[in-house]
C-alpha atoms as a PDB file:
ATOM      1  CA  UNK A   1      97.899 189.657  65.202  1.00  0.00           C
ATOM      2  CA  UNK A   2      95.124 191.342  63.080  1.00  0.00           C
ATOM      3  CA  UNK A   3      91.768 188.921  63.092  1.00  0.00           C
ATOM      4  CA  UNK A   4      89.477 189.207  60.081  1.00  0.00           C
ATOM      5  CA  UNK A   5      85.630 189.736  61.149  1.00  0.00           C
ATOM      6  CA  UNK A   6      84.023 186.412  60.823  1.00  0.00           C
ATOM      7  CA  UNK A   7      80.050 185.319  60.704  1.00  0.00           C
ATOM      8  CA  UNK A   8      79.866 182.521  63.388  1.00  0.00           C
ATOM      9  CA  UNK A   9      77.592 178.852  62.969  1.00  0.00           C
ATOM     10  CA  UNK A  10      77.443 177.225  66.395  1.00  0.00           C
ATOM     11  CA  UNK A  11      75.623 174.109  67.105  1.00  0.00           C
ATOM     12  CA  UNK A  12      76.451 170.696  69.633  1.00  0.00           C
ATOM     13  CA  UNK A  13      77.205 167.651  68.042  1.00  0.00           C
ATOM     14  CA  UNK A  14      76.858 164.479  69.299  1.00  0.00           C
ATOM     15  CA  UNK A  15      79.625 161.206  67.880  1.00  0.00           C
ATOM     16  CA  UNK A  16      78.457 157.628  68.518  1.00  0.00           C
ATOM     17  CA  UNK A  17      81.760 155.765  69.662  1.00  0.00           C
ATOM     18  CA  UNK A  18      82.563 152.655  71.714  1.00  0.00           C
ATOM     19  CA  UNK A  19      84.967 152.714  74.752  1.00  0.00           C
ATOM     20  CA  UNK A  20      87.274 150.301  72.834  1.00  0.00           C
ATOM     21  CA  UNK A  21      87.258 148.203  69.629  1.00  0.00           C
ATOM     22  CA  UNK A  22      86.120 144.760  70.794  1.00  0.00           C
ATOM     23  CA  UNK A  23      82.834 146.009  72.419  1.00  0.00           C
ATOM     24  CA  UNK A  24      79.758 146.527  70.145  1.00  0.00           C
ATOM     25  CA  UNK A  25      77.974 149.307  73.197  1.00  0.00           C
ATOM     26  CA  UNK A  26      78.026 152.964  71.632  1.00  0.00           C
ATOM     27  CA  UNK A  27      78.688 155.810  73.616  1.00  0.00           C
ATOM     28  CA  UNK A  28      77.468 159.549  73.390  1.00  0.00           C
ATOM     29  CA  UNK A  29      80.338 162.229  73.282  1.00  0.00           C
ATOM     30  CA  UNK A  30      79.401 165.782  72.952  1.00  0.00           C
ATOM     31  CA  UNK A  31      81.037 168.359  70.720  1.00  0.00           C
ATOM     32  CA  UNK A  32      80.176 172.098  70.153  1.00  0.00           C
ATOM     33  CA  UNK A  33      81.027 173.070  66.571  1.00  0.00           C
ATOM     34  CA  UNK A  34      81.853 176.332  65.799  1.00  0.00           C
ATOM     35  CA  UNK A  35      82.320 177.117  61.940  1.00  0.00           C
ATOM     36  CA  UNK A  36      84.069 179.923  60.442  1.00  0.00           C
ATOM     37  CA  UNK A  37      82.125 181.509  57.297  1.00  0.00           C
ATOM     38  CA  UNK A  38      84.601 181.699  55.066  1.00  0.00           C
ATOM     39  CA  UNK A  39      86.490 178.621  56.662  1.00  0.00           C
ATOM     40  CA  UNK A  40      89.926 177.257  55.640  1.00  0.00           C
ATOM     41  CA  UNK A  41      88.370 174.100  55.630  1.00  0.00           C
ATOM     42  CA  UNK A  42      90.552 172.855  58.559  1.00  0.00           C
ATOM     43  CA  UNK A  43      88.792 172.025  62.176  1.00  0.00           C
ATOM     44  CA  UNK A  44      90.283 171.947  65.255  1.00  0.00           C
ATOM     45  CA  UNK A  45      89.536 169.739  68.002  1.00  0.00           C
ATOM     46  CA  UNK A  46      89.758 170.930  71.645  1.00  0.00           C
ATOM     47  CA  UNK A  47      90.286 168.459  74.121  1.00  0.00           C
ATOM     48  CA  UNK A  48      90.225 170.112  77.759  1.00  0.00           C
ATOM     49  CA  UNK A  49      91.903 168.531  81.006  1.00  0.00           C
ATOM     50  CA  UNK A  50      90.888 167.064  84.353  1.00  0.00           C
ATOM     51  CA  UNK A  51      87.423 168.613  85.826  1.00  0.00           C
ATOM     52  CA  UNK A  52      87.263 170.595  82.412  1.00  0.00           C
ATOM     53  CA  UNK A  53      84.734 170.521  79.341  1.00  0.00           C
ATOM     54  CA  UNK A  54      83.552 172.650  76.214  1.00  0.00           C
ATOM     55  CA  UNK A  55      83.252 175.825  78.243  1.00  0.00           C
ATOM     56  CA  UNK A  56      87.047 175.961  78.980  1.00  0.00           C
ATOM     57  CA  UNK A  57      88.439 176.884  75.560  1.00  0.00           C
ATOM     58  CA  UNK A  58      85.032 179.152  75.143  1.00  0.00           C
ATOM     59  CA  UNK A  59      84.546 181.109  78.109  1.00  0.00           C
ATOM     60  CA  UNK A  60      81.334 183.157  77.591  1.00  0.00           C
ATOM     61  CA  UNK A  61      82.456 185.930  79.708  1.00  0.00           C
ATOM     62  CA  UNK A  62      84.875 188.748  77.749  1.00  0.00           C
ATOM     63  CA  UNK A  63      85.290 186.073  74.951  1.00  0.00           C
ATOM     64  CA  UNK A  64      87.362 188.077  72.667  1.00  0.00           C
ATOM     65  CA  UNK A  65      89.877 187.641  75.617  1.00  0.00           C
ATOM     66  CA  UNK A  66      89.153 184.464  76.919  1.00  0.00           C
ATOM     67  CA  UNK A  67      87.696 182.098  73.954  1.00  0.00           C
ATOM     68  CA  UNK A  68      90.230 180.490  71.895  1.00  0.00           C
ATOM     69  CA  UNK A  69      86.968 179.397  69.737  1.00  0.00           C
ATOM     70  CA  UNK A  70      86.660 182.915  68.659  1.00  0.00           C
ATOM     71  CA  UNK A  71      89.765 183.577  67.892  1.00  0.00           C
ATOM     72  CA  UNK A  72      90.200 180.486  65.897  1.00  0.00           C
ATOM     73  CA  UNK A  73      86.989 181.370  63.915  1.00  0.00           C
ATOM     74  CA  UNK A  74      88.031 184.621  63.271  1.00  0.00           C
ATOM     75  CA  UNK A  75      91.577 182.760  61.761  1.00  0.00           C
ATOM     76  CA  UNK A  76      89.677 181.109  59.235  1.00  0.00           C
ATOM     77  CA  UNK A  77      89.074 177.697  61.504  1.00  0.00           C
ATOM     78  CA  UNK A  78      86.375 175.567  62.497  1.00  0.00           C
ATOM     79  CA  UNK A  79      86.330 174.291  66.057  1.00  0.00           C
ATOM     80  CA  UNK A  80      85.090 171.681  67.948  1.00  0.00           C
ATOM     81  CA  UNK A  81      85.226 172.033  71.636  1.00  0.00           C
ATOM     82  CA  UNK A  82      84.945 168.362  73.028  1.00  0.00           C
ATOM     83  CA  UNK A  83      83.050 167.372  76.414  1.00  0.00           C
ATOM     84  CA  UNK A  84      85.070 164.218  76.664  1.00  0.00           C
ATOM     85  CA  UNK A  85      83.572 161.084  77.636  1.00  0.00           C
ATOM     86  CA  UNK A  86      82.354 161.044  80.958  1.00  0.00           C
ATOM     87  CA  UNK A  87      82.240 164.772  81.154  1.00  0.00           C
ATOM     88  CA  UNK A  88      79.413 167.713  80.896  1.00  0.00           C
ATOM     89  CA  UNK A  89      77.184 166.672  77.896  1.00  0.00           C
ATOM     90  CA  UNK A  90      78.555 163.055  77.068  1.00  0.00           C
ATOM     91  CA  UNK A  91      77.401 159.868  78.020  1.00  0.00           C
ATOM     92  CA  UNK A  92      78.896 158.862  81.874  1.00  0.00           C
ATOM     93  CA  UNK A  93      80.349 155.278  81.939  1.00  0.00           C
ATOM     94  CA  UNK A  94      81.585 153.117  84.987  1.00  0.00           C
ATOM     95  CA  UNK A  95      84.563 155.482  85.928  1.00  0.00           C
ATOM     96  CA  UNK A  96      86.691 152.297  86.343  1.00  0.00           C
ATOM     97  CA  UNK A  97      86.228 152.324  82.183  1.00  0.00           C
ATOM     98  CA  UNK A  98      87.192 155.731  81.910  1.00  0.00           C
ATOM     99  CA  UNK A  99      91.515 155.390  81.707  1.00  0.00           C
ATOM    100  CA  UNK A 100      93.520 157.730  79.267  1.00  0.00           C
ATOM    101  CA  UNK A 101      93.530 154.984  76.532  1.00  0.00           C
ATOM    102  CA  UNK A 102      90.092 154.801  76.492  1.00  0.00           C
ATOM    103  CA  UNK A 103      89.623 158.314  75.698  1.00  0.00           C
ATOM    104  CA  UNK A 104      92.496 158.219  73.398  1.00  0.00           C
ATOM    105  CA  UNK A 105      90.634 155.919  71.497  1.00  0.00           C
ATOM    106  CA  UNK A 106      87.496 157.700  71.835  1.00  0.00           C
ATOM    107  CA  UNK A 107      89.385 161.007  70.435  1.00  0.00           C
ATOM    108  CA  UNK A 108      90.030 159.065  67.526  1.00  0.00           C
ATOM    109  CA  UNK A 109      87.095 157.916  66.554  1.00  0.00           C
ATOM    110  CA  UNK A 110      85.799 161.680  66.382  1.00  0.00           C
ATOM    111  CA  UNK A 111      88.373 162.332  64.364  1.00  0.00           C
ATOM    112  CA  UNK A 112      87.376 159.976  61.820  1.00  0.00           C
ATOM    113  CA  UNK A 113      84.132 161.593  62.305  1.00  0.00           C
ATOM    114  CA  UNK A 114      85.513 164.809  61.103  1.00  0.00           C
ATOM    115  CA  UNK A 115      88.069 163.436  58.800  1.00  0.00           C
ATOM    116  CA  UNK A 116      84.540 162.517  56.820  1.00  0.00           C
ATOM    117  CA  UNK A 117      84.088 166.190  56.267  1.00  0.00           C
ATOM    118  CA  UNK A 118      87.251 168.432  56.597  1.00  0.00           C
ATOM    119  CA  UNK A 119      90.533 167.635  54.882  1.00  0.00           C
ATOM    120  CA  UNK A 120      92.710 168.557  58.006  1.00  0.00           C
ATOM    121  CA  UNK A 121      92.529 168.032  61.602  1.00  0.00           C
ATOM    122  CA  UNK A 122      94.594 169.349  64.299  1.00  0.00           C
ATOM    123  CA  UNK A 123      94.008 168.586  68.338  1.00  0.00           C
ATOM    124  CA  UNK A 124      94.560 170.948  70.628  1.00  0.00           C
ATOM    125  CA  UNK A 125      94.935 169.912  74.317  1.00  0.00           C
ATOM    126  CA  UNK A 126      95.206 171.233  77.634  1.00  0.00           C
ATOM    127  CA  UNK A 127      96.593 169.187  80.586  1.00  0.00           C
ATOM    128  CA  UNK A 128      94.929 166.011  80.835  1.00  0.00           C
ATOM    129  CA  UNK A 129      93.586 166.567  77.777  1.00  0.00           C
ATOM    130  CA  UNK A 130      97.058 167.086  76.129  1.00  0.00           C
ATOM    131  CA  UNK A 131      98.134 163.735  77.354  1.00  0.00           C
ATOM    132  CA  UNK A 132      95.194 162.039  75.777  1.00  0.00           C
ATOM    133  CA  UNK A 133      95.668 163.860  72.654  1.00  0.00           C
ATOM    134  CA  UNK A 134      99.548 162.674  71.998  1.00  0.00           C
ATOM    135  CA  UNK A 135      98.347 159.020  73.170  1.00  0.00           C
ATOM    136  CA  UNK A 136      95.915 159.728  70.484  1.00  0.00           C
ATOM    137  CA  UNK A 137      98.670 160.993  67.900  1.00  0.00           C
ATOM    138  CA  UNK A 138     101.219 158.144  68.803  1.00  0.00           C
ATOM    139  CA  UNK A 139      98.651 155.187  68.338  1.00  0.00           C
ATOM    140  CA  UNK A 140      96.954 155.707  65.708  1.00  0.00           C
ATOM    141  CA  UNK A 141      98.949 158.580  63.863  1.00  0.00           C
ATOM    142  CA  UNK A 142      95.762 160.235  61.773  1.00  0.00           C
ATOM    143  CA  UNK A 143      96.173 164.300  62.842  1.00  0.00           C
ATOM    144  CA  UNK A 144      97.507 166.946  60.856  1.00  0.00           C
ATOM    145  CA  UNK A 145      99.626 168.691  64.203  1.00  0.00           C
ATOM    146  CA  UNK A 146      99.256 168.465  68.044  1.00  0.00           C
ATOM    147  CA  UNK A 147      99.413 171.727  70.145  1.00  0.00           C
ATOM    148  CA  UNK A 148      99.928 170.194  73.742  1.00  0.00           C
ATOM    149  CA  UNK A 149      99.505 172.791  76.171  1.00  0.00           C
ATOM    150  CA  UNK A 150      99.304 172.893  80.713  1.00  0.00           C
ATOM    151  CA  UNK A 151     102.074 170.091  80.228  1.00  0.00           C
ATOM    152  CA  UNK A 152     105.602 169.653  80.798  1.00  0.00           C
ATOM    153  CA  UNK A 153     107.454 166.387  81.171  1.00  0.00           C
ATOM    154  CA  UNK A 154     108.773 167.260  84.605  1.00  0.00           C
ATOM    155  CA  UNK A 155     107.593 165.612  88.217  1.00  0.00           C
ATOM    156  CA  UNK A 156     104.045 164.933  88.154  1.00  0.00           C
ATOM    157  CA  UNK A 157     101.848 167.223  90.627  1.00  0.00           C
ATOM    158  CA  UNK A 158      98.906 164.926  91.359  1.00  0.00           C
ATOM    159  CA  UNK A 159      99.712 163.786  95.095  1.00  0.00           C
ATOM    160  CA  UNK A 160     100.562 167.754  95.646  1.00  0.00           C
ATOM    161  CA  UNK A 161      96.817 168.284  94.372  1.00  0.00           C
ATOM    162  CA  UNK A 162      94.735 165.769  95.531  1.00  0.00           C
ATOM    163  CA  UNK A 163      93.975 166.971  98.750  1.00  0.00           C
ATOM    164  CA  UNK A 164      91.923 169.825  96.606  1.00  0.00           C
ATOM    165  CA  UNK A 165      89.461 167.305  95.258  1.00  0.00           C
ATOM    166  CA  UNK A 166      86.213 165.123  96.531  1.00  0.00           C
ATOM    167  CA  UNK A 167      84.165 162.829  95.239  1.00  0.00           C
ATOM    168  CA  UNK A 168      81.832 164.619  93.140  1.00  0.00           C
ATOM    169  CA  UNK A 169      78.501 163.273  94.144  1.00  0.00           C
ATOM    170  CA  UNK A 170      79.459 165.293  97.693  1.00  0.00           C
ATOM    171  CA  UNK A 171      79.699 168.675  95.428  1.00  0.00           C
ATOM    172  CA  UNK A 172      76.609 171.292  95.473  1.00  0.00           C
ATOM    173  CA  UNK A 173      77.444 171.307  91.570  1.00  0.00           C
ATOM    174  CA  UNK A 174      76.432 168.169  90.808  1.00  0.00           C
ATOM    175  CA  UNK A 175      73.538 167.814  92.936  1.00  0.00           C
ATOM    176  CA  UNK A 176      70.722 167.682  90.551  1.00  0.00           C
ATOM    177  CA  UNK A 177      73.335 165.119  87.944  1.00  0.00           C
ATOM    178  CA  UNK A 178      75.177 163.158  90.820  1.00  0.00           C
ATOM    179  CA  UNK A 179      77.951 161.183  88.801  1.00  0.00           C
ATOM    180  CA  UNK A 180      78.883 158.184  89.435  1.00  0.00           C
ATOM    181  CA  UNK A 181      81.307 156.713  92.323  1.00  0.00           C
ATOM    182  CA  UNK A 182      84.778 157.048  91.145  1.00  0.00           C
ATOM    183  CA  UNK A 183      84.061 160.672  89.741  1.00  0.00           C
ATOM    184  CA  UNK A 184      85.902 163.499  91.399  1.00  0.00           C
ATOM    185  CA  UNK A 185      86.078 167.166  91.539  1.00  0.00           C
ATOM    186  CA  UNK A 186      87.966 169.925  92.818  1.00  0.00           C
ATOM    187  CA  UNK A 187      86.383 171.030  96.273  1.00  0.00           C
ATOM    188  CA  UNK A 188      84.914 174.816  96.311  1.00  0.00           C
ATOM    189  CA  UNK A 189      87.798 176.908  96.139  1.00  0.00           C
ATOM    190  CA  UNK A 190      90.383 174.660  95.424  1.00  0.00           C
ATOM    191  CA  UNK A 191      90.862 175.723  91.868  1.00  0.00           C
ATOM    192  CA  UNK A 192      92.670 179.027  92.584  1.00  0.00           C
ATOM    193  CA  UNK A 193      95.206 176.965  94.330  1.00  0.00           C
ATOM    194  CA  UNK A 194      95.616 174.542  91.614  1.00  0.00           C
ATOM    195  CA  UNK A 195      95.166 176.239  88.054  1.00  0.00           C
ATOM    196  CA  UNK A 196      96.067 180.281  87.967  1.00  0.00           C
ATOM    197  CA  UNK A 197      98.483 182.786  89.159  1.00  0.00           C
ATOM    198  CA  UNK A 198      96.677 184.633  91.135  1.00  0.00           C
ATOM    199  CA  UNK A 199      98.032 188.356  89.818  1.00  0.00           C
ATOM    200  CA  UNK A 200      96.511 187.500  86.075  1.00  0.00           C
ATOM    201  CA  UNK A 201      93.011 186.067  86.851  1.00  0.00           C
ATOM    202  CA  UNK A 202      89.818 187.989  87.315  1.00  0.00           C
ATOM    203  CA  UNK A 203      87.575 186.968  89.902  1.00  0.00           C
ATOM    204  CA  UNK A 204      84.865 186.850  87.473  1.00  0.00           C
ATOM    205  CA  UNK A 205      86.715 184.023  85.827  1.00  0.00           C
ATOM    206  CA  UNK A 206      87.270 182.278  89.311  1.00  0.00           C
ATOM    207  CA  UNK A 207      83.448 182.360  89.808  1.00  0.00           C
ATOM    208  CA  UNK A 208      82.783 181.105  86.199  1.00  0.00           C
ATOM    209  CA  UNK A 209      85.550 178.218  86.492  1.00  0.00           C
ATOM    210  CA  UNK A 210      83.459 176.975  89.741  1.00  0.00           C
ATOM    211  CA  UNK A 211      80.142 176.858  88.357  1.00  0.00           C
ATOM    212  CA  UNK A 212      81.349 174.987  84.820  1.00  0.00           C
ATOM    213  CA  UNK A 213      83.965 172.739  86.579  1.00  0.00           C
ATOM    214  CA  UNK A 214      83.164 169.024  85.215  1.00  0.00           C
ATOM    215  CA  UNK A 215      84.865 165.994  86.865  1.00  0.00           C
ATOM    216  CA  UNK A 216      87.751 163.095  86.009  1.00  0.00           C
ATOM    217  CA  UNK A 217      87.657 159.628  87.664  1.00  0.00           C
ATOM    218  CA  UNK A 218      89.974 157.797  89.575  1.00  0.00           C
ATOM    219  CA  UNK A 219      91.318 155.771  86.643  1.00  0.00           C
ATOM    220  CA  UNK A 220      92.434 158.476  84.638  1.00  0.00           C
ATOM    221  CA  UNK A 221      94.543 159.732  87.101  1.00  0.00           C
ATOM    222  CA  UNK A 222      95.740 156.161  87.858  1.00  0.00           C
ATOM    223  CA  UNK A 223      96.383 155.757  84.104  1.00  0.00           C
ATOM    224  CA  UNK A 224      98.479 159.560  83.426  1.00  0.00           C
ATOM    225  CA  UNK A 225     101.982 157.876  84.263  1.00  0.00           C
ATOM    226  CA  UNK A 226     101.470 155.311  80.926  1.00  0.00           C
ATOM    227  CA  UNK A 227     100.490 158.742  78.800  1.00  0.00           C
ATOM    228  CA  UNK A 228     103.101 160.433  80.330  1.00  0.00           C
ATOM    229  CA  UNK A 229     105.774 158.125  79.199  1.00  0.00           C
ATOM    230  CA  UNK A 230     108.950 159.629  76.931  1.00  0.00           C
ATOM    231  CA  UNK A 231     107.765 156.600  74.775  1.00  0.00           C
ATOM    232  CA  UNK A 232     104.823 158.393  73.935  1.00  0.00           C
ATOM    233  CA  UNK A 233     105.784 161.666  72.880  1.00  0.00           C
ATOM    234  CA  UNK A 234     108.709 159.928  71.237  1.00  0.00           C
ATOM    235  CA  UNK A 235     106.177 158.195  68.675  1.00  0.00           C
ATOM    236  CA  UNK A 236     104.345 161.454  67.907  1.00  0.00           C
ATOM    237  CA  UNK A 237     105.393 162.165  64.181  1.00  0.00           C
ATOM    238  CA  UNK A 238     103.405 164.548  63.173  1.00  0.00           C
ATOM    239  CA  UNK A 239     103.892 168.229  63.991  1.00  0.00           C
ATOM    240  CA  UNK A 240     103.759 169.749  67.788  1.00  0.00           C
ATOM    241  CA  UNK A 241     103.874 172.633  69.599  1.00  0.00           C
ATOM    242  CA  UNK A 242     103.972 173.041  73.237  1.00  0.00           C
ATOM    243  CA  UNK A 243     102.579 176.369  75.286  1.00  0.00           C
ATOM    244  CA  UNK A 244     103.091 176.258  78.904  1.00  0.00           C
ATOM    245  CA  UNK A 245     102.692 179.257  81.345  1.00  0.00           C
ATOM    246  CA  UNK A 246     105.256 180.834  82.989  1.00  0.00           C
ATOM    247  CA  UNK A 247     104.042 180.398  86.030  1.00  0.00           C
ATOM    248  CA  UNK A 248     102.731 176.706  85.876  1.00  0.00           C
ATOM    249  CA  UNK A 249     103.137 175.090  89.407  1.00  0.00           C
ATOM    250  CA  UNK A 250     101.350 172.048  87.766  1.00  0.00           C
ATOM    251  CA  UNK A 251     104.644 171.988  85.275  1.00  0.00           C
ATOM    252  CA  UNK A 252     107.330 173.716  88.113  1.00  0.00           C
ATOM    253  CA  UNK A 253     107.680 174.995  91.267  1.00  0.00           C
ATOM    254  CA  UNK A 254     110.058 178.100  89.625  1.00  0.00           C
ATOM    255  CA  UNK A 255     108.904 180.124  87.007  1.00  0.00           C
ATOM    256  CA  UNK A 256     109.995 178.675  83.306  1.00  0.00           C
ATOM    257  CA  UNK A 257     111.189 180.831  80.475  1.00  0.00           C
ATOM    258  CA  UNK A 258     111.168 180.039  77.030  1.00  0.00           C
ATOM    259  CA  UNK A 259     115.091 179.704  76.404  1.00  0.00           C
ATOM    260  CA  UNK A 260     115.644 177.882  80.694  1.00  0.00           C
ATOM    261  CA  UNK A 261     116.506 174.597  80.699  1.00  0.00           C
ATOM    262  CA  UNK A 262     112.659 173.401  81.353  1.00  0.00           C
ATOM    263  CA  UNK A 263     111.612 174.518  77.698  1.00  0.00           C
ATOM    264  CA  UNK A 264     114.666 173.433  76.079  1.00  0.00           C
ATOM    265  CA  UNK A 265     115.235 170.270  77.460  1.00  0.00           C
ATOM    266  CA  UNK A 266     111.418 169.318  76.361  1.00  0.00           C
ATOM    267  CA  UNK A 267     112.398 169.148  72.610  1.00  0.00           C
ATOM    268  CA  UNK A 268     113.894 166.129  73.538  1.00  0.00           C
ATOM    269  CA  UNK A 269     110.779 164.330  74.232  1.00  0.00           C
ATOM    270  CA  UNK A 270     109.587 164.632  70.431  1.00  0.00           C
ATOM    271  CA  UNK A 271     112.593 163.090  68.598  1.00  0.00           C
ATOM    272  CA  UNK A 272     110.119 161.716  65.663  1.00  0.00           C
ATOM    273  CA  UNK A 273     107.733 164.826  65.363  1.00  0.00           C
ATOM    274  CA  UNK A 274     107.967 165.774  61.996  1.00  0.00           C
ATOM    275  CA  UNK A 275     108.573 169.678  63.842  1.00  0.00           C
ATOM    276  CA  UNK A 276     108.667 170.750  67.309  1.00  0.00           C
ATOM    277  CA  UNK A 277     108.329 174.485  68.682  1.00  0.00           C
ATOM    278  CA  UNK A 278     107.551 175.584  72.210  1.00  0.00           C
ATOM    279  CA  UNK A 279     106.572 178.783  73.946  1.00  0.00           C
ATOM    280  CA  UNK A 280     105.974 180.430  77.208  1.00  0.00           C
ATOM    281  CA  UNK A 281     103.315 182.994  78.169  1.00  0.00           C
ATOM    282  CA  UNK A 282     104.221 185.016  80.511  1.00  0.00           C
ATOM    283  CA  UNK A 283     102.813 185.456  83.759  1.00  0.00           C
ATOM    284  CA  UNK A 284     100.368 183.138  83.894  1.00  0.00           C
ATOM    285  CA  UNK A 285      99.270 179.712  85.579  1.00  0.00           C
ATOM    286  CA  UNK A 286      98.054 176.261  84.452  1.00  0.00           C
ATOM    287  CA  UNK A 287      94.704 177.209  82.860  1.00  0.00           C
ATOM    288  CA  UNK A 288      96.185 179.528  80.245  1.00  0.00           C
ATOM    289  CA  UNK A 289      92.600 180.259  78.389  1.00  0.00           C
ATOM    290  CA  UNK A 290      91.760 181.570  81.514  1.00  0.00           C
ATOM    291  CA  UNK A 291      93.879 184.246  82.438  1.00  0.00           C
ATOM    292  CA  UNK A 292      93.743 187.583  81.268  1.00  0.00           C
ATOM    293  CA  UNK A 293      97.093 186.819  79.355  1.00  0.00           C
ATOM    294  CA  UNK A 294      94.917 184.301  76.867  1.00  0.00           C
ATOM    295  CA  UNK A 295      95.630 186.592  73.929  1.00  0.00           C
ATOM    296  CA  UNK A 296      99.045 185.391  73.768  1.00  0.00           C
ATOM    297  CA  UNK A 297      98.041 181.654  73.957  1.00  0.00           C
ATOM    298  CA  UNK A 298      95.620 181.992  71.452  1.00  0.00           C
ATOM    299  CA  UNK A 299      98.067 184.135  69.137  1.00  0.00           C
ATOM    300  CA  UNK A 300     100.828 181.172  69.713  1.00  0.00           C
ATOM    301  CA  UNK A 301      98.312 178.611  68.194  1.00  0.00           C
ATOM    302  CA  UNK A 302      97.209 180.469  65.543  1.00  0.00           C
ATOM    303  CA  UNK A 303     100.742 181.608  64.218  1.00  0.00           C
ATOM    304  CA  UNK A 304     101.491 178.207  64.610  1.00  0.00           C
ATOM    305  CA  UNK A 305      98.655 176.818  62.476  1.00  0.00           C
ATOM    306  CA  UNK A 306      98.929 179.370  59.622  1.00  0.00           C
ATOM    307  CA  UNK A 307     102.711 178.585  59.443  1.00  0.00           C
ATOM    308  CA  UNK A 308     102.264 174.799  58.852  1.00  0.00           C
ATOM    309  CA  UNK A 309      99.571 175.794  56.324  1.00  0.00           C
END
């Protein structure tokens, strides 16, 4: 896919929201904008999984490989990469206040932000993140398309992965920002075994992924199972489009192929999307921006976009 050269305006932005509609305290969440020049006047919000912010969809390090950012720029589309709440640059509440409603509702209130401004806006998940965004989607129904991607609706992994995490006041990353108790993260080199296929990932990437990885709390993960419901996916009417790796342990212990069973049998999940279309990179893990294969993710989402333009 041929990308048109594109002058780039980057710059954090910080959205005042509340942690749910009956409370009056305002919150800090973080967002780094990155605007296209010329821009389609569509934005894209990235909203990255468990132990991930900003820096996974804009990975400094070969970035016409690994950023989605600058490949959606050079599309024509603004972006803004989200530190959700509780995570990198945003404010850190109790983690018992942190579920996966809360930052549904928390996602949606920065889109009203941006609705203020651009006349479309599509959210772009990974994992975790893709969860919160169709919980997003399916209660308040106010995005233009949802690309859900690092999820299946097959067995969840989290007991299998667990025993890769601590709490993240005990990590050397976090020792000059201790979070608070309830926030975890992956222990030092438990991200290989949980996120990548080891035959497509640089080590250069591994060694970036550790010194950027952010945390989740204990109530998100307690709360996944009511995102994760087929009655959640089943209210999402707008458009979506699923990319899942090949190689996705998180997703399947076997490797899943765009026309096997796995992929198929997903449409079923998004009976009232107004379209559904899934697709499978190849040979690669969980964090799909993150292998070397991440020209094909980004190509997916793009093609996708410019198609429902």
């Amino acid at each position: 896919m041929e990308l048109a050269e594109t002058a780039l305006k980057e710059a954090f932005r910080n959205f005042a929201v509340r942690l749910d509609p009956e409370t009056d305290r305002e919150y800090c969440v973080r967002g780094r904008l990155s605007e296209a020049t010329p821009s389609r006047s569509d934005v894209v919000l990235l909203v990255a999984g468990a132990t991930y912010g900003h820096q996974y969809w804009d990975a400094p390090y070969r970035p016409d490989i690994y950023s989605l950012v600058r490949w959606l720029n050079r599309a024509g589309y603004d972006a803004v990469a989200l530190d959700r709440i509780g995570i990198g640059g945003s404010d850190r509440p109790p983690a018992a206040a942190v579920t996966l409603p809360v930052n549904a509702y928390v996602v949606h209130q920065v889109v009203q932000h941006l609705r203020r401004r651009w006349s479309r806006v599509f959210v772009v998940g990974h994992s975790m993140g893709s969860l919160i965004s169709l919980l997003e989607a399916a209660t308040y129904d106010d995005v233009d398309g949802v690309v859900a991607t690092g999820l299946l609706h097959t067995e969840d992994a989290r007991a299998e992965f667990i025993r890769y995490f601590h709490p993240a006041v005990h990590d050397r990353r976090f020792t000059h920002d201790p979070p608070p108790e309830g926030y975890i993260t992956s222990s030092p080199g438990g991200r290989l075994a949980c996120f990548y296929w080891r035959e497509t990932v640089e080590d250069a990437i591994l060694r970036f992924d550790e010194a950027t990885k952010e945390t989740v709390t204990m109530s998100e993960l307690e709360t996944i199972d009511l995102a994760r419901s087929p009655s959640v996916s089943g209210a999402v009417s707008t458009r979506v489009l699923t990319v899942i790796g090949e190689r996705d342990i998180t997703a399947a212990p076997e490797p899943i192929t765009a026309g096997g069973l796995l992929a198929t049998s997903e449409r079923r999940y998004y009976n009232s999307a107004r379209t559904y279309d899934i697709a499978v990179v190849p040979a690669t893990g969980h964090n799909l921006c993150l292998h070397i294969t991440a020209p094909m993710h980004h190509a997916f989402i793009i093609d996708w976009l410019r198609n429902i333009s």
